[in-house]
Protein backbone atom coordinates (compact mmCIF):
# COMPACT_ATOMS: atom_id res chain seq x y z
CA UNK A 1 0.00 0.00 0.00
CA UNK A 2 3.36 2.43 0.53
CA UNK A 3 4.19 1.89 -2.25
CA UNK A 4 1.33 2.59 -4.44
CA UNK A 5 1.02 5.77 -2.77
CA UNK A 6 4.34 6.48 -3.32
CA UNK A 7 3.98 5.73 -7.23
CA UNK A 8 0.66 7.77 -7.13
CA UNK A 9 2.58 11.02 -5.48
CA UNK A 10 5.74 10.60 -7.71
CA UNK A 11 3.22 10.15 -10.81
CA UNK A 12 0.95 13.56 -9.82
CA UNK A 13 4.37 15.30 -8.86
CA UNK A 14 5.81 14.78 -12.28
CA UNK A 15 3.02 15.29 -13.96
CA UNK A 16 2.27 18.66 -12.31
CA UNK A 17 5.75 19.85 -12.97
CA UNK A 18 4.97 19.10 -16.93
CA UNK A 19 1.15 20.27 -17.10
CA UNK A 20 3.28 23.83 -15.24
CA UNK A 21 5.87 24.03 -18.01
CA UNK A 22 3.40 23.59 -20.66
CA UNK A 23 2.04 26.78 -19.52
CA UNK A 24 -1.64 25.67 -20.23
CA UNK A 25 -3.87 28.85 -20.57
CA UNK A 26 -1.90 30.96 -22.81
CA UNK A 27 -0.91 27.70 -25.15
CA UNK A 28 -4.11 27.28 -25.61
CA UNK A 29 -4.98 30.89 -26.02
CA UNK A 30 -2.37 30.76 -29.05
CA UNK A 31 -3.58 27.50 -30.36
CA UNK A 32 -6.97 28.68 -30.75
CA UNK A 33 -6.19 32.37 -32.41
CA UNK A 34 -4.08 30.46 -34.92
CA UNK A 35 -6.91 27.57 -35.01
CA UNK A 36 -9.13 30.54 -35.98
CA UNK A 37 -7.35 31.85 -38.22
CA UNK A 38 -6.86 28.33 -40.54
CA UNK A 39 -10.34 27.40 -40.38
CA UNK A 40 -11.88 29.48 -43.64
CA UNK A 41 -9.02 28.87 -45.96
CA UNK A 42 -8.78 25.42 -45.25
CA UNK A 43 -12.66 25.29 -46.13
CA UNK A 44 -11.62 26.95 -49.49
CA UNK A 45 -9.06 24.47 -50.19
CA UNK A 46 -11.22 21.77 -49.10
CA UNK A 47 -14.16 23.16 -51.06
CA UNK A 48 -12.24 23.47 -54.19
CA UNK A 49 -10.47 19.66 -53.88
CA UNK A 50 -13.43 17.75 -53.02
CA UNK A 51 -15.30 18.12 -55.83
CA UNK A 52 -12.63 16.75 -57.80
CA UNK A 53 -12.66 13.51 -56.01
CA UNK A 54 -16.22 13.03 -56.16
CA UNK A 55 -17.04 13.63 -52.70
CA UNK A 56 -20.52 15.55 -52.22
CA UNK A 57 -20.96 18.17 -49.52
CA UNK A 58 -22.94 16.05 -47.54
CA UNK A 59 -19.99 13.70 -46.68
CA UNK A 60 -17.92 16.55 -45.46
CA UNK A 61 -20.70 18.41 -43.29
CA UNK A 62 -21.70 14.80 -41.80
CA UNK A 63 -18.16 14.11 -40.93
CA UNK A 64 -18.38 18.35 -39.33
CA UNK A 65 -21.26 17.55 -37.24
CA UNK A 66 -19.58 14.25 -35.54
CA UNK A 67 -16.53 16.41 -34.11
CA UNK A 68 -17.85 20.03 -33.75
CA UNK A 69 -20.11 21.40 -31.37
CA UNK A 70 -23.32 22.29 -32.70
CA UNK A 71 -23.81 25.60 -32.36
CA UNK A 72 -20.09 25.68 -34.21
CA UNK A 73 -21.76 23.54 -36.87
CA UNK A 74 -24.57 25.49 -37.40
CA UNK A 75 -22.45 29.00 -37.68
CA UNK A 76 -19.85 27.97 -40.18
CA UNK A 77 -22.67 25.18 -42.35
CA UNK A 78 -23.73 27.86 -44.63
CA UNK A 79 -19.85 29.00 -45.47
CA UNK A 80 -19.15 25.41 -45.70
CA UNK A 81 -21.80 24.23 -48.47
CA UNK A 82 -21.29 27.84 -50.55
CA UNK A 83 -17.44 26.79 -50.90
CA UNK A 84 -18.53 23.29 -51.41
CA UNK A 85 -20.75 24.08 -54.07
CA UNK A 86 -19.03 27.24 -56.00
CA UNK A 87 -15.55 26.89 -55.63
CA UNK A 88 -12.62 28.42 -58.06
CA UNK A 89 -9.23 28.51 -58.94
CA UNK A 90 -8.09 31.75 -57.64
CA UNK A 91 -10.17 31.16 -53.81
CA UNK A 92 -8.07 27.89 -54.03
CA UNK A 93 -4.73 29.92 -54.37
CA UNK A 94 -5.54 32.26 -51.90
CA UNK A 95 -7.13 29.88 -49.26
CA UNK A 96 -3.94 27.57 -49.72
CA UNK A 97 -1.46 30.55 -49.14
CA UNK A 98 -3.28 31.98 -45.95
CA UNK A 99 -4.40 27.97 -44.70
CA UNK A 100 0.08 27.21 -45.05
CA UNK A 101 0.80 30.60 -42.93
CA UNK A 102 -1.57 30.13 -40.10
CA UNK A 103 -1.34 26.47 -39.65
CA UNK A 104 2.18 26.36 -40.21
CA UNK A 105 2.28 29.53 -37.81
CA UNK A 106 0.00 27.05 -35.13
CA UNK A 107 2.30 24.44 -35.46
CA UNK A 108 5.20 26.55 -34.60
CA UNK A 109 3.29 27.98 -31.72
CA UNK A 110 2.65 24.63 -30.65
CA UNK A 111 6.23 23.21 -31.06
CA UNK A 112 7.14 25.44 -28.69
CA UNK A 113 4.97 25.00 -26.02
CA UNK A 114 5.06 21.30 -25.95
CA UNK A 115 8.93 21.59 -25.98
CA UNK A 116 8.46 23.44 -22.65
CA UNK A 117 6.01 20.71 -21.65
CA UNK A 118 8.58 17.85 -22.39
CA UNK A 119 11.25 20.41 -20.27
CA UNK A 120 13.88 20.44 -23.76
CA UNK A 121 15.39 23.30 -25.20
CA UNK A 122 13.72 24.85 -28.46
CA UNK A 123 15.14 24.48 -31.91
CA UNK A 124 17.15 27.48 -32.47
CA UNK A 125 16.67 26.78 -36.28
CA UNK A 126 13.59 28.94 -37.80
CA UNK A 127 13.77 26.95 -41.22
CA UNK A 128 14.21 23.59 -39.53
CA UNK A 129 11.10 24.80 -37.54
CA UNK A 130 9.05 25.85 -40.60
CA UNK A 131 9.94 22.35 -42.28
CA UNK A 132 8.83 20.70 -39.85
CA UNK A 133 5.61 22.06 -39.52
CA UNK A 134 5.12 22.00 -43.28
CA UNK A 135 5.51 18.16 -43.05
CA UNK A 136 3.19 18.65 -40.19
CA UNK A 137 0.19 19.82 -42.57
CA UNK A 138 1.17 17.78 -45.67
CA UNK A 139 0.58 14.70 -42.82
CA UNK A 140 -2.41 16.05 -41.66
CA UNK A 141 -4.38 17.03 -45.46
CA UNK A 142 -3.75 13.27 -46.43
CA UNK A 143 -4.70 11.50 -43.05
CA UNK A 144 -7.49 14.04 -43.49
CA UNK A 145 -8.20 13.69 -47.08
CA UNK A 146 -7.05 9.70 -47.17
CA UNK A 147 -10.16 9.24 -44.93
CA UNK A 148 -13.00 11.61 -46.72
CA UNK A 149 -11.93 10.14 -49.97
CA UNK A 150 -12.58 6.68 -48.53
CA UNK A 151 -15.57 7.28 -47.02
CA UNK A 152 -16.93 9.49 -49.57
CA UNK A 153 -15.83 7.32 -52.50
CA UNK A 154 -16.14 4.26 -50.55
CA UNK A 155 -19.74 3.86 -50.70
CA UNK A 156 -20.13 4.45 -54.29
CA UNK A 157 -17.49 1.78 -54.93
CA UNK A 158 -19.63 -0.44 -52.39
CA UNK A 159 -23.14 -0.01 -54.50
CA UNK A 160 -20.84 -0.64 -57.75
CA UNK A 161 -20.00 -3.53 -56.94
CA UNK A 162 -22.85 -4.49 -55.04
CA UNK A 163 -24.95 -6.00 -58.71
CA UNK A 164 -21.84 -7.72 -59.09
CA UNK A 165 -20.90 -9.70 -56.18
CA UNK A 166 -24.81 -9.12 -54.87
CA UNK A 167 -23.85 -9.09 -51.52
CA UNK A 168 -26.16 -7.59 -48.65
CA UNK A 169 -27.20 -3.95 -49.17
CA UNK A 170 -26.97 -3.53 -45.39
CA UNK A 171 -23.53 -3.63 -45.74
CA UNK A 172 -23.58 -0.07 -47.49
CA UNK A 173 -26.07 1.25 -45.13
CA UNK A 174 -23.60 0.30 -42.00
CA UNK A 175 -20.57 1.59 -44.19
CA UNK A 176 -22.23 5.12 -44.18
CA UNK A 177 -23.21 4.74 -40.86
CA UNK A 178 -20.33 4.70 -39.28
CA UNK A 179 -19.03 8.51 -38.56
CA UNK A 180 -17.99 8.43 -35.45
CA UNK A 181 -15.50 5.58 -35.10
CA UNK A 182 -13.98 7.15 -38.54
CA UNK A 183 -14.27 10.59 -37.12
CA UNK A 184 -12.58 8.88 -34.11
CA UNK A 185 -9.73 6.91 -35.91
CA UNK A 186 -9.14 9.90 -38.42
CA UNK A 187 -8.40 12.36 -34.99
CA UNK A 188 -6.59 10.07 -33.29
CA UNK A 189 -4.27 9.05 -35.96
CA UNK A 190 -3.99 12.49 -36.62
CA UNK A 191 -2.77 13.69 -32.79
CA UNK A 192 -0.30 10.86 -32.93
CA UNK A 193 1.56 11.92 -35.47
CA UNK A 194 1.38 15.89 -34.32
CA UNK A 195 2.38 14.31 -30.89
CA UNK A 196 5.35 12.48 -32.49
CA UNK A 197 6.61 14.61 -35.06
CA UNK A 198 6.23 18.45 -33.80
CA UNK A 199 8.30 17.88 -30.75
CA UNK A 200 12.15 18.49 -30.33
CA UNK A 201 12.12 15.78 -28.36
CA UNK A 202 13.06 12.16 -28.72
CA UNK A 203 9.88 10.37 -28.21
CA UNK A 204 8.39 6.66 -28.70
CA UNK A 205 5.14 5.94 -30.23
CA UNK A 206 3.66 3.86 -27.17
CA UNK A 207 4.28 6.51 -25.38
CA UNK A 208 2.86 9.42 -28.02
CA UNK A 209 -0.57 6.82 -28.59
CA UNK A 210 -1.44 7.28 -24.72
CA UNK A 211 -2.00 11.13 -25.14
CA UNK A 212 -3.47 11.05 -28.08
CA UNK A 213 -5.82 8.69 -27.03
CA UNK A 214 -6.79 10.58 -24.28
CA UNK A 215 -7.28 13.93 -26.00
CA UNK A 216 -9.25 12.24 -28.60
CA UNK A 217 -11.93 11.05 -25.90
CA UNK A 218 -12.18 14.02 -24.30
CA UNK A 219 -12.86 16.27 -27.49
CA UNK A 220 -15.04 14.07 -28.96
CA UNK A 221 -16.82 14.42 -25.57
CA UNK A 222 -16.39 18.34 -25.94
CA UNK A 223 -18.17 18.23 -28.88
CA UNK A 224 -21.11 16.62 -27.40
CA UNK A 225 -21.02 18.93 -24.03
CA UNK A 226 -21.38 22.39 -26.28
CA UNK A 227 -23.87 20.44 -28.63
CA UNK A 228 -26.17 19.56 -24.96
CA UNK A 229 -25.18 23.14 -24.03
CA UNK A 230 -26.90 24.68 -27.32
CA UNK A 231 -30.11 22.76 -26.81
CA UNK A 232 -30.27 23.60 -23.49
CA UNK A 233 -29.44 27.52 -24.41
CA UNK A 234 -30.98 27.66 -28.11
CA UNK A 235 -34.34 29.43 -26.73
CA UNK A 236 -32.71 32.10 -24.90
CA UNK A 237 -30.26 33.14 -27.48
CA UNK A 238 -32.06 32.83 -30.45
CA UNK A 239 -31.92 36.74 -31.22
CA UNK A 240 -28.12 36.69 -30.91
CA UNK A 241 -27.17 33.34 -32.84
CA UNK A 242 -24.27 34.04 -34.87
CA UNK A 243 -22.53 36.10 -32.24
CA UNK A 244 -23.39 33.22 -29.83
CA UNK A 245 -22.15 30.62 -32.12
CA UNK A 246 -18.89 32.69 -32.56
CA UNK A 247 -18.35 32.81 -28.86
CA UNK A 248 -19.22 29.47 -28.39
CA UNK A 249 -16.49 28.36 -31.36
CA UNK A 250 -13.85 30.57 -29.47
CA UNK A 251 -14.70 28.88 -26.32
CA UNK A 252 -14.45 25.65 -27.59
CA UNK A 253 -11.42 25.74 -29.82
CA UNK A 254 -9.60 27.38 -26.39
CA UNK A 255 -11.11 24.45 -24.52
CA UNK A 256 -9.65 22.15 -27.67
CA UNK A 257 -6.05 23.69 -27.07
CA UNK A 258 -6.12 22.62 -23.50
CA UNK A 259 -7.23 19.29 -24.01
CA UNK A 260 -4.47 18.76 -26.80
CA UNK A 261 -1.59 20.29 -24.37
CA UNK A 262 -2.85 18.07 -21.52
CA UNK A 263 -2.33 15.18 -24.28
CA UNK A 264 1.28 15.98 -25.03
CA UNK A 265 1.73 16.64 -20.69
CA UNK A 266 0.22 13.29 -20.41
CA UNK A 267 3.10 11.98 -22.98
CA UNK A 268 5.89 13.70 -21.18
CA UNK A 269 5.24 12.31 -17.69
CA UNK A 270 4.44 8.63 -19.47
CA UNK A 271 7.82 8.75 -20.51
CA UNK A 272 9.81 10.20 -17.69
CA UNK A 273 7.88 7.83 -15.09
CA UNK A 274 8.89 4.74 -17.59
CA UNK A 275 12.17 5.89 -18.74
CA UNK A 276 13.38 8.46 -16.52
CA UNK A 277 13.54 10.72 -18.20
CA UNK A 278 13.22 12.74 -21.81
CA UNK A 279 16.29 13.43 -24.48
CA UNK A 280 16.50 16.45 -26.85
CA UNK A 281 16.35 15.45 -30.34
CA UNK A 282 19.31 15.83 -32.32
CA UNK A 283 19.70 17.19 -35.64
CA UNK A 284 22.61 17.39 -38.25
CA UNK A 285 23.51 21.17 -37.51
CA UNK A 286 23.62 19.64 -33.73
CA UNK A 287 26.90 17.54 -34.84
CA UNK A 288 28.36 20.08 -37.37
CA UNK A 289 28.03 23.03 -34.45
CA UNK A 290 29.88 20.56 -32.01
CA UNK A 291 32.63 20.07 -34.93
């Protein structure tokens, strides 16, 4: 019994030393304003690629509507289904230029407060920095994109082939129904890799999954809190809907920051408590400075 409480102590000790470093409130205060900021042009880019693919609006605002809140749903729907449906080449350009600045921008923001979470020193190299977080949303659009495409094009290969094998049509009908274990997988997978790659830390993937997962429950149940917290609200702020719905999206990307900082202090006391503690990554400039 000593020693359980003694692993418990040492466990909240270390991880209260992380979730300080990580600096909580104002990393998420950046993470939103540059969340903010990426959201429209990565609807243009989205609105203008889709199409392409095959994939109707109605995939993209039903995959929307799993992970938002929604009042958030509800505000940014109609933006959604215009770019969806009337997109161009010159909103593409423009949405792909501002989407690269302020997610690459929120990357870089976040790089550096999870490096202060895992307690290593910050890459002194701003190019390194801006590659990496490039990478970052190259990842991120084909996790993203790999898993629309499938779903959206999915079910149209499904009823295809359907007359030719004739197998059950129930089997398309569960296919489209499942949103929210893809919505789950696609947000998961994509954490991981942000909690693996964006560090400049050495870290292991066990120990990158156990974070992720955890932030990926607790948005998803996010989502669902502000979507109870509309109904329950809807009535008394009907006059003032969109500015409600934009406070309510600023609440809840903030809220989103926190929970995906908690995931990365969550990584960085996994690893110190199983390997005692965390090594800065090294890099080929690293050896050459040393030289």
């Amino acid at each position: 019994m000593q020693a359980w409480k003694r692993q418990l102590r040492r466990t909240l000790k270390v991880y209260w030393y992380h979730f300080n470093q990580a600096r909580l409130s104002s990393s998420a205060a950046e993470l939103a304003y540059y969340s903010l900021l990426s959201i429209f042009p990565a609807i243009l880019i989205v609105g203008n690629v889709l199409p392409m693919l095959g994939v109707n609006a109605k995939t993209v605002l039903g995959y929307l509507q799993t992970g938002i809140p929604t009042s958030v749903y509800k505000l940014i729907e109609p933006v959604i289904t215009d770019f969806l449906q009337h997109g161009s080449g010159g909103m593409l350009t423009t949405g792909l230029i501002v989407a690269i600045w302020s997610t690459s921008s929120g990357v870089a923001a976040f790089q550096r407060n999870v490096n202060h979470a895992y307690g290593v020193a910050e890459d002194l190299n701003p190019i390194w920095n801006r590659v990496i977080s490039f990478i970052w949303i190259i990842i991120a659009l084909m996790v993203v994109f790999g898993l629309v495409f499938l779903y959206g094009i999915g079910e149209q290969i499904l009823q295809g082939l359907q007359p030719i094998f004739d197998f059950n049509v129930e089997y398309i009908h569960r296919f489209a129904a499942y949103r929210y274990p893809v919505a789950f997988i696609g947000l998961f997978t994509a954490l991981t890799l942000l909690y693996y790659f964006v560090p400049n830390a050495k870290v292991r993937w066990r120990y990158v999954m156990i974070g992720a997962l955890v932030a990926t429950v607790l948005m998803m149940a996010l989502a669902r809190i502000f979507s109870y917290y509309n109904v329950l609200t809807s009535t008394q702020l009907s006059s003032y809907r969109t500015i409600s719905g934009f406070i309510l999206m600023m609440i809840w990307l903030d809220f989103s920051g926190m929970i995906i900082m908690i995931g990365a202090t969550i990584n960085a006391t996994t690893q110190v408590l199983i390997e005692g503690g965390i090594q800065q990554r090294r890099y080929l400039w690293d050896f050459l400075n040393q030289k």
